[in-house]
PDB file of N, CA and C in Angstrom:
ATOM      1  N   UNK A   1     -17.470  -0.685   1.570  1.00  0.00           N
ATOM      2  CA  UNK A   1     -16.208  -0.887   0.878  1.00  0.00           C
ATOM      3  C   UNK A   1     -15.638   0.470   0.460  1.00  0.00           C
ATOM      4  N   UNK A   2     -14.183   0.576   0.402  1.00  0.00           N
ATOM      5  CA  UNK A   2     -13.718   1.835   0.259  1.00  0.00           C
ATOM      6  C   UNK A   2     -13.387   1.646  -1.091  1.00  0.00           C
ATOM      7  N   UNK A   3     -13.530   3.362  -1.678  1.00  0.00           N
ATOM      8  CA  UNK A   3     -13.491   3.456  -3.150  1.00  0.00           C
ATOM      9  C   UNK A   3     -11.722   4.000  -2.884  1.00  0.00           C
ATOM     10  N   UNK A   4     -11.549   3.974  -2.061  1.00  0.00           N
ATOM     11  CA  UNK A   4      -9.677   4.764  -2.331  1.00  0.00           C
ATOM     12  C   UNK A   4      -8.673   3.487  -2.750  1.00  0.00           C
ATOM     13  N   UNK A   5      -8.061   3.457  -3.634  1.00  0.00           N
ATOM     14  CA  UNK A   5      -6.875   2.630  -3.885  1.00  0.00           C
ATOM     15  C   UNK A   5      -5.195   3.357  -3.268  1.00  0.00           C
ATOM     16  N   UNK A   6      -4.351   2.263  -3.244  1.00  0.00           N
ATOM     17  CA  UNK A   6      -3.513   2.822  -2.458  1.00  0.00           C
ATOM     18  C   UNK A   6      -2.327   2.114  -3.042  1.00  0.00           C
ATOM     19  N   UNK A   7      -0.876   2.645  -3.136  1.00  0.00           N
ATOM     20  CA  UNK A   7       0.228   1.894  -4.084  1.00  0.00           C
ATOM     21  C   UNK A   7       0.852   0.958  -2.872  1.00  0.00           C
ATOM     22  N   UNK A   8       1.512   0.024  -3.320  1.00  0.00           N
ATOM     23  CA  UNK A   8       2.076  -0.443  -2.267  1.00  0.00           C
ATOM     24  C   UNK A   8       3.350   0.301  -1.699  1.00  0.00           C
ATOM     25  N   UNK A   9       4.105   1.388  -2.553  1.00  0.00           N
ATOM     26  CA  UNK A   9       4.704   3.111  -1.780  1.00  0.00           C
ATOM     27  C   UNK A   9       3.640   3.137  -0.843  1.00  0.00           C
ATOM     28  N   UNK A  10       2.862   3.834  -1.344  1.00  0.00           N
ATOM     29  CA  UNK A  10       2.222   4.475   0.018  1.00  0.00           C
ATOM     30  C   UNK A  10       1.347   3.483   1.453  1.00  0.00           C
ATOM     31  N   UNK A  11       1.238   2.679   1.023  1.00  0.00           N
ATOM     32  CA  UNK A  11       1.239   1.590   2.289  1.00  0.00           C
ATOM     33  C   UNK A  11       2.524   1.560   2.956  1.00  0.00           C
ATOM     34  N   UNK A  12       3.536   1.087   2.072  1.00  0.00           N
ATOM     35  CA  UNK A  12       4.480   1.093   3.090  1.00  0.00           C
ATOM     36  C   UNK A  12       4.766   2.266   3.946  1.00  0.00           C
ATOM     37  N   UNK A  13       4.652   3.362   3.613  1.00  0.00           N
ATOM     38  CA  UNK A  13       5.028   5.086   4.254  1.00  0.00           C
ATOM     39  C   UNK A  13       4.190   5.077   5.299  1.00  0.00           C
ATOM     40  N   UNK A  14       2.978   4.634   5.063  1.00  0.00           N
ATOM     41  CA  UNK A  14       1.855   5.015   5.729  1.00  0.00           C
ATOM     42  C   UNK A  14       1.774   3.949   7.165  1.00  0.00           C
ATOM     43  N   UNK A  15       1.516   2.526   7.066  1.00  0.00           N
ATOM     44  CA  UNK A  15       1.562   1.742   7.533  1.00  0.00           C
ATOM     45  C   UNK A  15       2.876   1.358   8.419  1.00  0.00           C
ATOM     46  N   UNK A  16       4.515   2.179   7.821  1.00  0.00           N
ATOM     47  CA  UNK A  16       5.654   1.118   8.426  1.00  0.00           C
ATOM     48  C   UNK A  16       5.828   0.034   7.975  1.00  0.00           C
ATOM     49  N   UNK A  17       5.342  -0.920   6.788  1.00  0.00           N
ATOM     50  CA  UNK A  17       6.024  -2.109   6.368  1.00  0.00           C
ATOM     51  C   UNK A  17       6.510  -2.250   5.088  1.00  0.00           C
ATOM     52  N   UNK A  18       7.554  -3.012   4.985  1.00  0.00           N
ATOM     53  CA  UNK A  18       7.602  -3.237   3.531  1.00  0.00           C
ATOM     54  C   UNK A  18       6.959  -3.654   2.171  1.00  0.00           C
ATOM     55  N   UNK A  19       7.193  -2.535   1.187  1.00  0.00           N
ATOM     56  CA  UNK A  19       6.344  -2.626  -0.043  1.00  0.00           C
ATOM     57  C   UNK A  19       6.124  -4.434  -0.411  1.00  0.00           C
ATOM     58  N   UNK A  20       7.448  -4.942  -0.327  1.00  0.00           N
ATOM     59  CA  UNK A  20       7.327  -6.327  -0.490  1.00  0.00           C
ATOM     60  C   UNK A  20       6.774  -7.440   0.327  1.00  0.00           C
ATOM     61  N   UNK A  21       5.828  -6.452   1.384  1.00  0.00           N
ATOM     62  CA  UNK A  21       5.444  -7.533   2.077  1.00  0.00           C
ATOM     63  C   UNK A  21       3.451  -7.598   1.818  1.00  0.00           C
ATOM     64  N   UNK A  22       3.670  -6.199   1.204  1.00  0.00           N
ATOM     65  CA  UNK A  22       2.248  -5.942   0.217  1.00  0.00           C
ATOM     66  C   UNK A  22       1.727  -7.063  -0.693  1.00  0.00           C
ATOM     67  N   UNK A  23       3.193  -7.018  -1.162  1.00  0.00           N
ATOM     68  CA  UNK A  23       3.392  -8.199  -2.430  1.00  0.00           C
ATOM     69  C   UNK A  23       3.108  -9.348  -2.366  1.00  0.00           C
ATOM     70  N   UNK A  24       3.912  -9.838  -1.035  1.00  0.00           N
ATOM     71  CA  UNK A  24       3.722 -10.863  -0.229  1.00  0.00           C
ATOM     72  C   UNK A  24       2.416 -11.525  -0.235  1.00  0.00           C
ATOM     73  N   UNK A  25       1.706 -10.496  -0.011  1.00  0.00           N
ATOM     74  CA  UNK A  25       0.055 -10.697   0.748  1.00  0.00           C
ATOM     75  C   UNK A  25      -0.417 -10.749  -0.654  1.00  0.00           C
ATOM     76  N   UNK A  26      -0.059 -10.037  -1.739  1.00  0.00           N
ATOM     77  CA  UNK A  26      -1.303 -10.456  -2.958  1.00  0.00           C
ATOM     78  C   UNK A  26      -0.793 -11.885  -3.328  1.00  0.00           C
ATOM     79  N   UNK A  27       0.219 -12.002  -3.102  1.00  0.00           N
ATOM     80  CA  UNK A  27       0.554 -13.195  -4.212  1.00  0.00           C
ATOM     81  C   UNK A  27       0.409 -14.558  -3.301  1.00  0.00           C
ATOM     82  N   UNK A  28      -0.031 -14.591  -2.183  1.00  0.00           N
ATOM     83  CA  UNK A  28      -0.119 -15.640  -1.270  1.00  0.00           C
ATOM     84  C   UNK A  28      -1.749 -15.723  -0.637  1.00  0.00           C
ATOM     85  N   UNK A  29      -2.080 -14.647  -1.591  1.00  0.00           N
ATOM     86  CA  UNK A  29      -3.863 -14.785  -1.304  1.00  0.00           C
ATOM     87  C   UNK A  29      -4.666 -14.375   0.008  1.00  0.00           C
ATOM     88  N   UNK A  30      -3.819 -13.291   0.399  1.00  0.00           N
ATOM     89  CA  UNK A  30      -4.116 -13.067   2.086  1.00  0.00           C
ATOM     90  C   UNK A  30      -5.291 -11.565   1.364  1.00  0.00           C
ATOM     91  N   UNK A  31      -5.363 -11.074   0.214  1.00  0.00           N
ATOM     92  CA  UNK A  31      -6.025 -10.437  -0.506  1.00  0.00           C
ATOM     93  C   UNK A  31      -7.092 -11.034  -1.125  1.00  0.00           C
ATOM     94  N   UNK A  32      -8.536 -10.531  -0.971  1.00  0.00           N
ATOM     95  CA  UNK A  32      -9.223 -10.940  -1.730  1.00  0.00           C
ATOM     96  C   UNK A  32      -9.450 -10.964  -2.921  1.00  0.00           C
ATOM     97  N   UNK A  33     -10.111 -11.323  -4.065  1.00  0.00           N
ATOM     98  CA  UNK A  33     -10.780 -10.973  -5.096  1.00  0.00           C
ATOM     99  C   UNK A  33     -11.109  -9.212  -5.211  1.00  0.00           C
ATOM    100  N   UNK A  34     -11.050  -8.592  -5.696  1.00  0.00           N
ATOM    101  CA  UNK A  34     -11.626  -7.057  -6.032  1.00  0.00           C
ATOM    102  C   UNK A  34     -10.531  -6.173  -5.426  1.00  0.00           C
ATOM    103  N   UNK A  35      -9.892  -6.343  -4.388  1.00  0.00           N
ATOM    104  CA  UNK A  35      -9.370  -5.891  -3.316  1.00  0.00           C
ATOM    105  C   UNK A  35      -7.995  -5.072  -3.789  1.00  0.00           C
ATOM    106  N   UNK A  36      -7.653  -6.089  -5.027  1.00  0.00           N
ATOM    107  CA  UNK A  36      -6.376  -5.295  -5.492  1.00  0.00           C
ATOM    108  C   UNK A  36      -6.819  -5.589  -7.201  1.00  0.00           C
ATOM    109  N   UNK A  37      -5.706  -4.599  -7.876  1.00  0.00           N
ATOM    110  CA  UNK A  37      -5.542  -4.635  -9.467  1.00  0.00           C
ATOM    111  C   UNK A  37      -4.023  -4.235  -9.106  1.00  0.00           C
ATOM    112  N   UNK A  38      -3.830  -4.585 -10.897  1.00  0.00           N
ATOM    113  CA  UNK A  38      -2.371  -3.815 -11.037  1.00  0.00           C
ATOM    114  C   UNK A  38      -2.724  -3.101 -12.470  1.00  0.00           C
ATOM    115  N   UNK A  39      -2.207  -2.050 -11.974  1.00  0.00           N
ATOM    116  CA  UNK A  39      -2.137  -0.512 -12.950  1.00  0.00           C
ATOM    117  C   UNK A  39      -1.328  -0.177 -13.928  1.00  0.00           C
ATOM    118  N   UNK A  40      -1.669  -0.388 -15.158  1.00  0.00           N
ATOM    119  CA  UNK A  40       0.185   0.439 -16.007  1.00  0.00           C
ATOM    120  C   UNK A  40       0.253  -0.934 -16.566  1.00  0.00           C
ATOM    121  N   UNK A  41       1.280  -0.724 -17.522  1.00  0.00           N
ATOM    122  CA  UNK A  41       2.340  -1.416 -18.506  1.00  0.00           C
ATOM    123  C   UNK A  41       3.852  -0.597 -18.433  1.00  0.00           C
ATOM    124  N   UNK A  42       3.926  -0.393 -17.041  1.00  0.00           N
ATOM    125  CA  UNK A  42       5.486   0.205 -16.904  1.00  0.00           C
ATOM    126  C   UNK A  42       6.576  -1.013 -17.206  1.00  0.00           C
ATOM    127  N   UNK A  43       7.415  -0.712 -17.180  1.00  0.00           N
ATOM    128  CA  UNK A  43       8.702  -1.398 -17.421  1.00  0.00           C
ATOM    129  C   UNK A  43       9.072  -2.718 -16.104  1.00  0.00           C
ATOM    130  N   UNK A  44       8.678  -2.791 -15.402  1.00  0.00           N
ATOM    131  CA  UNK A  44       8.730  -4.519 -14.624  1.00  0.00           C
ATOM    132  C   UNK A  44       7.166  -4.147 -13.979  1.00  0.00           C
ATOM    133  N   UNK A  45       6.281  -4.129 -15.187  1.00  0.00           N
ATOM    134  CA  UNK A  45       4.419  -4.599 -15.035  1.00  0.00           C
ATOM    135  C   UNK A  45       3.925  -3.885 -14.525  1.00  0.00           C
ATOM    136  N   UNK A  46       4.384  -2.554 -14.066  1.00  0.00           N
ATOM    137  CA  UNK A  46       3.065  -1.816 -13.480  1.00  0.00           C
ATOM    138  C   UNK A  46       2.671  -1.792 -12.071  1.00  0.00           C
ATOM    139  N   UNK A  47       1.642  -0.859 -11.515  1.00  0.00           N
ATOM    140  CA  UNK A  47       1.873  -0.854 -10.261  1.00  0.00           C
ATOM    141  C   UNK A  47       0.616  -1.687  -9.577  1.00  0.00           C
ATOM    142  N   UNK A  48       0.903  -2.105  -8.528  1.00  0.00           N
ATOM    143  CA  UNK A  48       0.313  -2.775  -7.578  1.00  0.00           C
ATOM    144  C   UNK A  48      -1.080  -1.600  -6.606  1.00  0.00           C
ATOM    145  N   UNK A  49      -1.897  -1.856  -7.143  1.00  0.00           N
ATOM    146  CA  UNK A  49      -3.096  -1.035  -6.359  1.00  0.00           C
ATOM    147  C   UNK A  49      -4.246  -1.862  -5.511  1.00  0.00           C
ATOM    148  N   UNK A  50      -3.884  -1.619  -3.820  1.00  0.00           N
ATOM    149  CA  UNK A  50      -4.699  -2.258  -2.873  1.00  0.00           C
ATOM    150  C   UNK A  50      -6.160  -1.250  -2.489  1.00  0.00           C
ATOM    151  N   UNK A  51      -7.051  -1.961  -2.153  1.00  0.00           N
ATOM    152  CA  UNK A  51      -7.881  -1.040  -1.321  1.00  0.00           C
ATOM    153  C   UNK A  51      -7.455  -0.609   0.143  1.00  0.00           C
ATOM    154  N   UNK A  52      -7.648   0.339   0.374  1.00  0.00           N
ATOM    155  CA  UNK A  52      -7.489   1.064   1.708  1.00  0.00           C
ATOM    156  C   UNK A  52      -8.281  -0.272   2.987  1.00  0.00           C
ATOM    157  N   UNK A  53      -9.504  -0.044   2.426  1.00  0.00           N
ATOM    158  CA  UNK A  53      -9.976  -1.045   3.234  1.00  0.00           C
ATOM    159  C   UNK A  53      -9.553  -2.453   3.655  1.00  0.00           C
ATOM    160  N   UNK A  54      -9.009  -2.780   2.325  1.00  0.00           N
ATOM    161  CA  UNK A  54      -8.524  -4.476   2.428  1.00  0.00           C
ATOM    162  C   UNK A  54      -6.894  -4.065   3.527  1.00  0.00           C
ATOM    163  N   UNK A  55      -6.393  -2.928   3.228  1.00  0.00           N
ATOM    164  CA  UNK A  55      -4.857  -2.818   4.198  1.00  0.00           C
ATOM    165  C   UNK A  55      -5.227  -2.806   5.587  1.00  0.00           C
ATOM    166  N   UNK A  56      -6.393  -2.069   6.033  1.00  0.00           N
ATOM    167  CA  UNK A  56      -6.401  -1.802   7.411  1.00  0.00           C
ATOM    168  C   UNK A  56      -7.190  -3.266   7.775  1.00  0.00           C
ATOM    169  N   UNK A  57      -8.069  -3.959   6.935  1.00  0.00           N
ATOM    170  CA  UNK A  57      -8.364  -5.344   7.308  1.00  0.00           C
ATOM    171  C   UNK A  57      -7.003  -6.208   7.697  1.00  0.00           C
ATOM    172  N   UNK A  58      -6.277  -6.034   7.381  1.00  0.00           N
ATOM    173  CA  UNK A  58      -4.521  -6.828   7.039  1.00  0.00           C
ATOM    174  C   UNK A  58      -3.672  -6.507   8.282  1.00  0.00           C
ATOM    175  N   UNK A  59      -3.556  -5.025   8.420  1.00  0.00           N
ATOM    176  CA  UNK A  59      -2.406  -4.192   9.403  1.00  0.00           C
ATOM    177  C   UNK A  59      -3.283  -3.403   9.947  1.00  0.00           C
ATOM    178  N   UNK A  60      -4.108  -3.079  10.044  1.00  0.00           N
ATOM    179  CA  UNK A  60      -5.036  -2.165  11.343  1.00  0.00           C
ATOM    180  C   UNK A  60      -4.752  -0.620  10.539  1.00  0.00           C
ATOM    181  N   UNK A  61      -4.885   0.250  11.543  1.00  0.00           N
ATOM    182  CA  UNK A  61      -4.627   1.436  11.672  1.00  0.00           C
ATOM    183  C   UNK A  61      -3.353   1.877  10.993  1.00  0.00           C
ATOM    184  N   UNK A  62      -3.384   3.301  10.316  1.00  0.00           N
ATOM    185  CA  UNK A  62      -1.935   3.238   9.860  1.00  0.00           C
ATOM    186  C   UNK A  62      -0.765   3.836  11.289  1.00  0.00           C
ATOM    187  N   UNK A  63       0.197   3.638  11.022  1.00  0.00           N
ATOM    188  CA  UNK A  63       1.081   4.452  12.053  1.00  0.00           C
ATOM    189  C   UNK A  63       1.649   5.466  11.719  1.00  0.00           C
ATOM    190  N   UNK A  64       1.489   6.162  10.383  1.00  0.00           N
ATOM    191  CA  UNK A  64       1.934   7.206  10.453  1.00  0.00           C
ATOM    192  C   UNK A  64       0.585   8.023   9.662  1.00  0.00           C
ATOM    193  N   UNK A  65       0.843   9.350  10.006  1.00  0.00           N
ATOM    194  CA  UNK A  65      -0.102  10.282   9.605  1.00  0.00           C
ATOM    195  C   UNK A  65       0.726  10.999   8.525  1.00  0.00           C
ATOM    196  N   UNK A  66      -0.402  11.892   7.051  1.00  0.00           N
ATOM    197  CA  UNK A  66       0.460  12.509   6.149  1.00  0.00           C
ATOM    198  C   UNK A  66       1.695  13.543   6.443  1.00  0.00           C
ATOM    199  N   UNK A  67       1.029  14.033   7.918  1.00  0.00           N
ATOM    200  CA  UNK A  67       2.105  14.692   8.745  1.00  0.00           C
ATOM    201  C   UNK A  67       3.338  14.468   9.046  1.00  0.00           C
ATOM    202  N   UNK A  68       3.436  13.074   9.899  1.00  0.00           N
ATOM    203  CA  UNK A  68       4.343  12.097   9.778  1.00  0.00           C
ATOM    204  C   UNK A  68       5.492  12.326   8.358  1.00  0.00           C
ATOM    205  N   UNK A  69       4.709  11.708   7.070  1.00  0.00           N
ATOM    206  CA  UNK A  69       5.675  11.138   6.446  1.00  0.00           C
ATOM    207  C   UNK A  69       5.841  12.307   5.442  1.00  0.00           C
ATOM    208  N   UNK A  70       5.115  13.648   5.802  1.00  0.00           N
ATOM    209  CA  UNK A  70       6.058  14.183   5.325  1.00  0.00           C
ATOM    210  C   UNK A  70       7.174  15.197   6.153  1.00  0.00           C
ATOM    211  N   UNK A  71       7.236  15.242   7.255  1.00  0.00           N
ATOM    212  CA  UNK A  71       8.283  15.344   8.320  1.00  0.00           C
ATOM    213  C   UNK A  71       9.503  15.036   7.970  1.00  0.00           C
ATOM    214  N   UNK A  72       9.113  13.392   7.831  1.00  0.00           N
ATOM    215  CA  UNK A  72      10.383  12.370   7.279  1.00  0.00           C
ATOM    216  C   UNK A  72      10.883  12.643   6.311  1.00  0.00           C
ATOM    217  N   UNK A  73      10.247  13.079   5.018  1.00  0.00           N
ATOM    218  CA  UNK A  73      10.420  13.414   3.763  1.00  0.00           C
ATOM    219  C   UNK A  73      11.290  15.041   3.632  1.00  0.00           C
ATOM    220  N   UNK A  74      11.108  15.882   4.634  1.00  0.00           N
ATOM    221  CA  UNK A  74      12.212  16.897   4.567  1.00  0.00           C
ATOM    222  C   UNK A  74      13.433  16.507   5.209  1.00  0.00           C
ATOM    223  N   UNK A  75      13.451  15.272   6.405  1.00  0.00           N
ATOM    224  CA  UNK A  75      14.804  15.174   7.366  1.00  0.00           C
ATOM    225  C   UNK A  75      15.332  14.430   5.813  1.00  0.00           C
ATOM    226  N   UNK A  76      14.981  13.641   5.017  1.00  0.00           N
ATOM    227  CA  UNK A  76      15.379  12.825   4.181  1.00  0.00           C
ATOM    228  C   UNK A  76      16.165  14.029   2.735  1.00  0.00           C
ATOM    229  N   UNK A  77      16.056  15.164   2.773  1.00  0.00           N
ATOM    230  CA  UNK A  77      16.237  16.347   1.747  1.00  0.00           C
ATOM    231  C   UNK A  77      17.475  16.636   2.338  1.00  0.00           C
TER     232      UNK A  77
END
């Protein structure tokens, strides 16, 4: 089991899908038990934290590399 947690931001960056489809998956039980928490008392509840492991169980491999998204992240400047 992987000790890395991951936001549902960075799934989506990483992976290509939408944060809300992260959401999707906790709240429809496609997530196990342990697999996720939510983090914080921010202002609409805080953040959503998956295991690495439980995402690539879900969506495989990611499609983008840190390389990748941060490429994107200067065309986006």
């Amino acid at each position: 089991m992987s000790d890395k947690w991951l936001t549902t931001s960075e799934i989506a960056d990483k992976w290509g899908i939408y944060s809300s489809t992260v959401r999707w998956a906790i709240k429809n039980n496609r997530l196990q038990e342990g697999e996720y928490k939510k983090s914080g008392y921010g202002p609409y509840g805080g953040v959503w934290l998956i295991r690495e492991d439980a995402v690539r169980r879900l969506w495989g491999k990611p499609k983008f590399s840190q390389a990748d998204i941060s490429e994107q992240l200067k065309q986006r400047r």
